[in-house]
C-alpha atoms as a PDB file:
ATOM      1  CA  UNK A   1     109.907  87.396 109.879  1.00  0.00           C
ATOM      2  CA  UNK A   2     108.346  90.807 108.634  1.00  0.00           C
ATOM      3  CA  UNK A   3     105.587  91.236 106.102  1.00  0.00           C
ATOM      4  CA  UNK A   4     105.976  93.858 103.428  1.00  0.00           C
ATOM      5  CA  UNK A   5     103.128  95.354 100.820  1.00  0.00           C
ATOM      6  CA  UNK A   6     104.911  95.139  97.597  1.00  0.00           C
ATOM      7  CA  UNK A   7     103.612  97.515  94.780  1.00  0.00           C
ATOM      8  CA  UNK A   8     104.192  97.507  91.622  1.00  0.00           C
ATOM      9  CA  UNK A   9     103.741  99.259  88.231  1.00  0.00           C
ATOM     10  CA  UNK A  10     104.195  98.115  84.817  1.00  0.00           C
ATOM     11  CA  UNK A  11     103.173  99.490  81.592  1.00  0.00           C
ATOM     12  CA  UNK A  12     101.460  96.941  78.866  1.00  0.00           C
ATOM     13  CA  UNK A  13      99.566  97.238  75.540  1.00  0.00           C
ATOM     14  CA  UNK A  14      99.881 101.560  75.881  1.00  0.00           C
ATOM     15  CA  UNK A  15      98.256 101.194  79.832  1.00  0.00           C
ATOM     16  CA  UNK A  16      99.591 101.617  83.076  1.00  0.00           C
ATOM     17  CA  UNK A  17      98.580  98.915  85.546  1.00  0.00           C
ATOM     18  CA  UNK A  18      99.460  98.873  89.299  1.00  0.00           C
ATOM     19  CA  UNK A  19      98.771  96.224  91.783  1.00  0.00           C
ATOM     20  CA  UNK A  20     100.022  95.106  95.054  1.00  0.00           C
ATOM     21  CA  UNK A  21     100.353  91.742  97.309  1.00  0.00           C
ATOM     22  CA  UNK A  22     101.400  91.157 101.107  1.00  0.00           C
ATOM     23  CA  UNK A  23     104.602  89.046 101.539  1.00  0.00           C
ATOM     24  CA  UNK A  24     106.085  87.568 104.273  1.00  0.00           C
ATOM     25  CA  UNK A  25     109.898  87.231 104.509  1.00  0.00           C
ATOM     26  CA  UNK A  26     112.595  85.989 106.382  1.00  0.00           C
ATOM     27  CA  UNK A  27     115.307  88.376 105.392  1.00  0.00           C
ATOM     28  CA  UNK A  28     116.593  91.603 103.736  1.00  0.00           C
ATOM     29  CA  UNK A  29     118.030  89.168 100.646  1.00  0.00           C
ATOM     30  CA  UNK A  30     114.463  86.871 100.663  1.00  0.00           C
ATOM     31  CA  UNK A  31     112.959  90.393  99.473  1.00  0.00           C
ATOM     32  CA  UNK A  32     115.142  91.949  97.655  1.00  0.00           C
ATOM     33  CA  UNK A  33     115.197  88.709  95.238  1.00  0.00           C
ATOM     34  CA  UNK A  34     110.900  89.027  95.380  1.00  0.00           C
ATOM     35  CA  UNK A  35     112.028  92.482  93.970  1.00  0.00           C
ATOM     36  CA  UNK A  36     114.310  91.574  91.415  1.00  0.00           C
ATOM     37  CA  UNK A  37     111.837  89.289  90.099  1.00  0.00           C
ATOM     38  CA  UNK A  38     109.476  91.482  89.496  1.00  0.00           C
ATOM     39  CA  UNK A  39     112.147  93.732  87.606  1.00  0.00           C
ATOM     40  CA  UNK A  40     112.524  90.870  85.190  1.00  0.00           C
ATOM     41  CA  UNK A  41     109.698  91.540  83.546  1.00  0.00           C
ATOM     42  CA  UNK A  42     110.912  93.882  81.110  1.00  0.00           C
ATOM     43  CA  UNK A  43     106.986  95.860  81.599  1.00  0.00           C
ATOM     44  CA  UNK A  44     107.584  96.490  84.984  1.00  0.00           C
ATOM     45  CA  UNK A  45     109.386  99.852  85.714  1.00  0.00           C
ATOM     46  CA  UNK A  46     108.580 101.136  89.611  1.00  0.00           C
ATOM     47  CA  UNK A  47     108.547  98.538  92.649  1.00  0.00           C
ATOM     48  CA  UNK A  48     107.809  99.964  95.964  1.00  0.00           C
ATOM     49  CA  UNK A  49     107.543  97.961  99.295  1.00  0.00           C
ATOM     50  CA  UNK A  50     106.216  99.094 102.731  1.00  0.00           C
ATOM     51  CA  UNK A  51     107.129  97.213 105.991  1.00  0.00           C
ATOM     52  CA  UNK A  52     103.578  96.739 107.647  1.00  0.00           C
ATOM     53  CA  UNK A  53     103.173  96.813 110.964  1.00  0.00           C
ATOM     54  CA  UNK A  54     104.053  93.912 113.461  1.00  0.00           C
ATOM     55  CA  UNK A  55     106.672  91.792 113.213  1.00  0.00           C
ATOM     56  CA  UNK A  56     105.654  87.563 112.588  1.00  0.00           C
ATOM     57  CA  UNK A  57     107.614  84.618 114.863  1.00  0.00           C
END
């Protein structure tokens, strides 16, 4: 398992807001879907994520 720092931006009410959150996953697919979730919100328009070091067993 690998955890990834997933950022985000999305654009609401005129504002741009960013935030981030740590996620653990088992697979390329388990975070490409954490991805394409966040893409479903129709505000959200730049997802980033960063492998962090270390990998989990």
């Amino acid at each position: 398992m690998k955890r990834y720092r997933i950022s985000y931006k999305q654009e609401f009410n005129g504002e741009i807001l960013q935030d981030s959150y740590v996620r653990t996953v088992r697979s390329e697919w388990e975070l490409q879907k954490a991805v394409s979730a966040l893409y479903s919100d129709s505000h959200v328009f730049s997802v980033t994520c960063e492998e962090l070091e270390g990998d989990l067993e």
